[in-house]
C-alpha atoms as a PDB file:
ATOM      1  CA  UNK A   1    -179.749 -90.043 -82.534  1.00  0.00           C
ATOM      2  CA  UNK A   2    -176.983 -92.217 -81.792  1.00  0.00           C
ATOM      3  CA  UNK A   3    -177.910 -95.049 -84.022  1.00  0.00           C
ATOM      4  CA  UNK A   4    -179.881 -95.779 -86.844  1.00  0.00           C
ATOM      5  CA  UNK A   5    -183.625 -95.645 -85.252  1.00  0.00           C
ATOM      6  CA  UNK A   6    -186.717 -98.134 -86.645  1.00  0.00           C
ATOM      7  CA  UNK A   7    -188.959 -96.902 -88.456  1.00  0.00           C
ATOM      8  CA  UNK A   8    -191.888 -96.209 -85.792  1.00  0.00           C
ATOM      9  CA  UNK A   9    -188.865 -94.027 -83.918  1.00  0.00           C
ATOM     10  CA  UNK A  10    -188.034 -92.033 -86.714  1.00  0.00           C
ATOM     11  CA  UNK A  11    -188.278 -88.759 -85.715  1.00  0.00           C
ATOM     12  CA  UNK A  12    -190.132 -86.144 -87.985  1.00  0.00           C
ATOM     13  CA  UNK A  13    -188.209 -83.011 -86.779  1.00  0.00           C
ATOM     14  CA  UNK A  14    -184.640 -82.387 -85.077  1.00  0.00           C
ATOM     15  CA  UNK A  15    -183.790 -79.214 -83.256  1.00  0.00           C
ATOM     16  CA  UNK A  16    -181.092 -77.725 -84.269  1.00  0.00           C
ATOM     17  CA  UNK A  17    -179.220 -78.444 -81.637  1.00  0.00           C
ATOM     18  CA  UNK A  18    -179.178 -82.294 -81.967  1.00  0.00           C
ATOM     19  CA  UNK A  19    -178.086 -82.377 -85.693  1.00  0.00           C
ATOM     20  CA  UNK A  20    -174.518 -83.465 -86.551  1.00  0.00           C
ATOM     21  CA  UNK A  21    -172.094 -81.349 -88.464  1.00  0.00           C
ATOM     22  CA  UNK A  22    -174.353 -78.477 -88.467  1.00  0.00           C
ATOM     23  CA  UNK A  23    -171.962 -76.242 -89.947  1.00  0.00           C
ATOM     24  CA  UNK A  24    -172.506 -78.914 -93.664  1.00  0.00           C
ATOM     25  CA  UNK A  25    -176.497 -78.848 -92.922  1.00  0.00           C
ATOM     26  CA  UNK A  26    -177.246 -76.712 -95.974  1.00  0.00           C
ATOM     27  CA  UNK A  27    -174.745 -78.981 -98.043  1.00  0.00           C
ATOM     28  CA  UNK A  28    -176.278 -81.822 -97.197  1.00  0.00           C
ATOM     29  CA  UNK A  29    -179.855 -81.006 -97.083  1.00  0.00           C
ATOM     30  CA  UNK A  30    -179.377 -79.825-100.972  1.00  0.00           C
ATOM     31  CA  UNK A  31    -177.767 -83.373-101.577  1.00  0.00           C
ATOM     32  CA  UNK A  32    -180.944 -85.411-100.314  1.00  0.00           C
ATOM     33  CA  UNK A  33    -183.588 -82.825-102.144  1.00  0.00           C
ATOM     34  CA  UNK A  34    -181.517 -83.165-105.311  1.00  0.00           C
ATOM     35  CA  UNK A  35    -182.241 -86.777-104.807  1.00  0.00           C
ATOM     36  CA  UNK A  36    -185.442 -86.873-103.139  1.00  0.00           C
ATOM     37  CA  UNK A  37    -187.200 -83.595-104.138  1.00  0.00           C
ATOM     38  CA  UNK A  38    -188.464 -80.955-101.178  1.00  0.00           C
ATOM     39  CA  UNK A  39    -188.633 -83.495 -98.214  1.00  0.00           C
ATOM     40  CA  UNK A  40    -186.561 -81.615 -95.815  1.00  0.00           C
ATOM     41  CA  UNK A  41    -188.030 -78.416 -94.220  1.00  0.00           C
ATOM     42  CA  UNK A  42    -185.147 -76.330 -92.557  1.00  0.00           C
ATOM     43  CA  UNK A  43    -188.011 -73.986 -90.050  1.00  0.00           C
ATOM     44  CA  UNK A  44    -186.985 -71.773 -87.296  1.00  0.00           C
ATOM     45  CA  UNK A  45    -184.793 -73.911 -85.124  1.00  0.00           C
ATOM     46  CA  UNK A  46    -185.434 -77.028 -86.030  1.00  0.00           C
ATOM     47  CA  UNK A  47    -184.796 -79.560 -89.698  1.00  0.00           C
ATOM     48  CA  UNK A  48    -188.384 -81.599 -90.592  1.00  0.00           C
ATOM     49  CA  UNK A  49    -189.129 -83.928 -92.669  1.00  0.00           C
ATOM     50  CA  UNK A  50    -191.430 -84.081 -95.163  1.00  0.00           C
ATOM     51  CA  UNK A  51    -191.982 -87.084 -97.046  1.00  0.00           C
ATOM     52  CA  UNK A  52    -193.905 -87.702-100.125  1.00  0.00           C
ATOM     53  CA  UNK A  53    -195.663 -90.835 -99.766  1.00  0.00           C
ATOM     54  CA  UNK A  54    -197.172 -92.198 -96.680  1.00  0.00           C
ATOM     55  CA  UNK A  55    -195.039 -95.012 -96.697  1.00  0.00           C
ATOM     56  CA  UNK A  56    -191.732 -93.554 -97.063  1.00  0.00           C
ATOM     57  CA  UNK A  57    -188.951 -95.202 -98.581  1.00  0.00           C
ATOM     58  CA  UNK A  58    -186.658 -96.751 -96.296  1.00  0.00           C
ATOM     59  CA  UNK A  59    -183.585 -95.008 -98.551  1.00  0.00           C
ATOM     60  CA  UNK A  60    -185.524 -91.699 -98.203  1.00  0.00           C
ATOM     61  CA  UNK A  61    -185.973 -92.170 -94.559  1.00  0.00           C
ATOM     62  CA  UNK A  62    -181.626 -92.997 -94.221  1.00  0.00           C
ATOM     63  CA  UNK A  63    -181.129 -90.238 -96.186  1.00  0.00           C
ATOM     64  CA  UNK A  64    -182.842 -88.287 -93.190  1.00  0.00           C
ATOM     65  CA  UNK A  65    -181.186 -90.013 -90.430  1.00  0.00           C
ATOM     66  CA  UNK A  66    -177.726 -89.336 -92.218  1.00  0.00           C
ATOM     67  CA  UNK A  67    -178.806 -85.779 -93.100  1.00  0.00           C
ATOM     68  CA  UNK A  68    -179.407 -85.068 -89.203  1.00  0.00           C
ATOM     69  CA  UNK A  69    -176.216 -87.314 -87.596  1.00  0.00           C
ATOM     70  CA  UNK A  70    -173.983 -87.575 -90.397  1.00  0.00           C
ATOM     71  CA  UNK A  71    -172.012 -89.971 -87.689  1.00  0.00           C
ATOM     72  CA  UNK A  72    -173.995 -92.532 -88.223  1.00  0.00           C
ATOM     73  CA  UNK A  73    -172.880 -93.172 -91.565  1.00  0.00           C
ATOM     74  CA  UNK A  74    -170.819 -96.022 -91.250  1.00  0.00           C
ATOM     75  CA  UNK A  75    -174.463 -97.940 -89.891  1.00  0.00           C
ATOM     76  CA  UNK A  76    -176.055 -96.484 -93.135  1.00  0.00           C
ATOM     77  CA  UNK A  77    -173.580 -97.645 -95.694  1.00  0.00           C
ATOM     78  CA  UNK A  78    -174.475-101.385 -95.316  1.00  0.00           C
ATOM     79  CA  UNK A  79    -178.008-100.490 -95.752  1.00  0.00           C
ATOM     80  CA  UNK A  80    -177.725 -97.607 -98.490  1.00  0.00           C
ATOM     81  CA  UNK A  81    -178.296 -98.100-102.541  1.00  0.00           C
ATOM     82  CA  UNK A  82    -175.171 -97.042-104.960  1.00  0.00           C
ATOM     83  CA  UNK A  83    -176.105 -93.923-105.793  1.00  0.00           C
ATOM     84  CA  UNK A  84    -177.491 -92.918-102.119  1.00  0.00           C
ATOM     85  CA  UNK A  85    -174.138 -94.413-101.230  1.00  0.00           C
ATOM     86  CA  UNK A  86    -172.003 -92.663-103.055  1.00  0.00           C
ATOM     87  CA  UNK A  87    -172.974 -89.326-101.902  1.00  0.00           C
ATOM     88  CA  UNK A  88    -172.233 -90.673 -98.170  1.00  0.00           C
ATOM     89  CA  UNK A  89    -168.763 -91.687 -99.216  1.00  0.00           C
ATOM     90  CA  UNK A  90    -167.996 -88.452-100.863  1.00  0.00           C
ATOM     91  CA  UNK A  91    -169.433 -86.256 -97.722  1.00  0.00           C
ATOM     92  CA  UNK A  92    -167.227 -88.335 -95.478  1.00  0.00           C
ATOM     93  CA  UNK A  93    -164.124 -88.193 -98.322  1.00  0.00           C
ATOM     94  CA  UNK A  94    -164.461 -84.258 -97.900  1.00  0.00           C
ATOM     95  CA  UNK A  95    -165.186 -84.623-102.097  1.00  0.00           C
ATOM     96  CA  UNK A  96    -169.179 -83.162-102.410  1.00  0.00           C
ATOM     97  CA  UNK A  97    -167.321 -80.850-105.337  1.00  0.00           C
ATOM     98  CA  UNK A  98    -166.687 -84.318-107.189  1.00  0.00           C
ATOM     99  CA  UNK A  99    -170.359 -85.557-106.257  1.00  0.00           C
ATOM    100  CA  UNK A 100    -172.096 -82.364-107.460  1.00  0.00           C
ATOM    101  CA  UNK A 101    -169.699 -81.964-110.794  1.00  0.00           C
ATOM    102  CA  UNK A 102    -170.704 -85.753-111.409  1.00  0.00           C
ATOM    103  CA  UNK A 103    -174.718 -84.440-110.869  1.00  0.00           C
ATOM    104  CA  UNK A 104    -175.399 -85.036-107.763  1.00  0.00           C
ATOM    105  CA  UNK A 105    -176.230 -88.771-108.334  1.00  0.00           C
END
């Protein structure tokens, strides 16, 4: 992804190989279940995700998009709620230790 996708071409799984910042994945994917609950399957090559609802929220579905392209923050700031927000700004600050110690919210 190298923007912020509609909704209809949100994709439900990423290889590997196309997500951002891989080396954070497991950082961030424990940010967005602390907030969202098991959404995010991490299979055998490949991130998924698993919403709840049928109608996914669209802050559930950013939190995705920034999960898998990290990059494309800066697009999902203007659109992101405070506290979905202020985990982006810490990730990008290099200060998750701060955002977890505060609980993760």
């Amino acid at each position: 992804m190298r923007a912020v996708p509609d909704i209809e071409n949100t994709p439900r799984e990423v290889p590997f190989a196309e997500v951002g910042d891989f080396d954070q994945l497991e950082e961030r994917v424990s940010a967005v279940m602390t907030i969202f609950g098991s959404v995010i399957g991490v299979n055998d090559g490949y991130v998924e995700w698993c919403p709840d609802d049928d109608a996914p929220t669209e802050q559930e579905r950013l939190a995705w998009i920034w999960l898998c392209n990290p990059s494309l923050d800066g697009e999902i700031l203007s659109r992101a709620e405070e506290w979905f927000r202020d985990l982006v700004v810490a990730y990008r600050a290099g200060e998750m230790r701060r955002w977890w110690d505060e609980g993760g919210r």
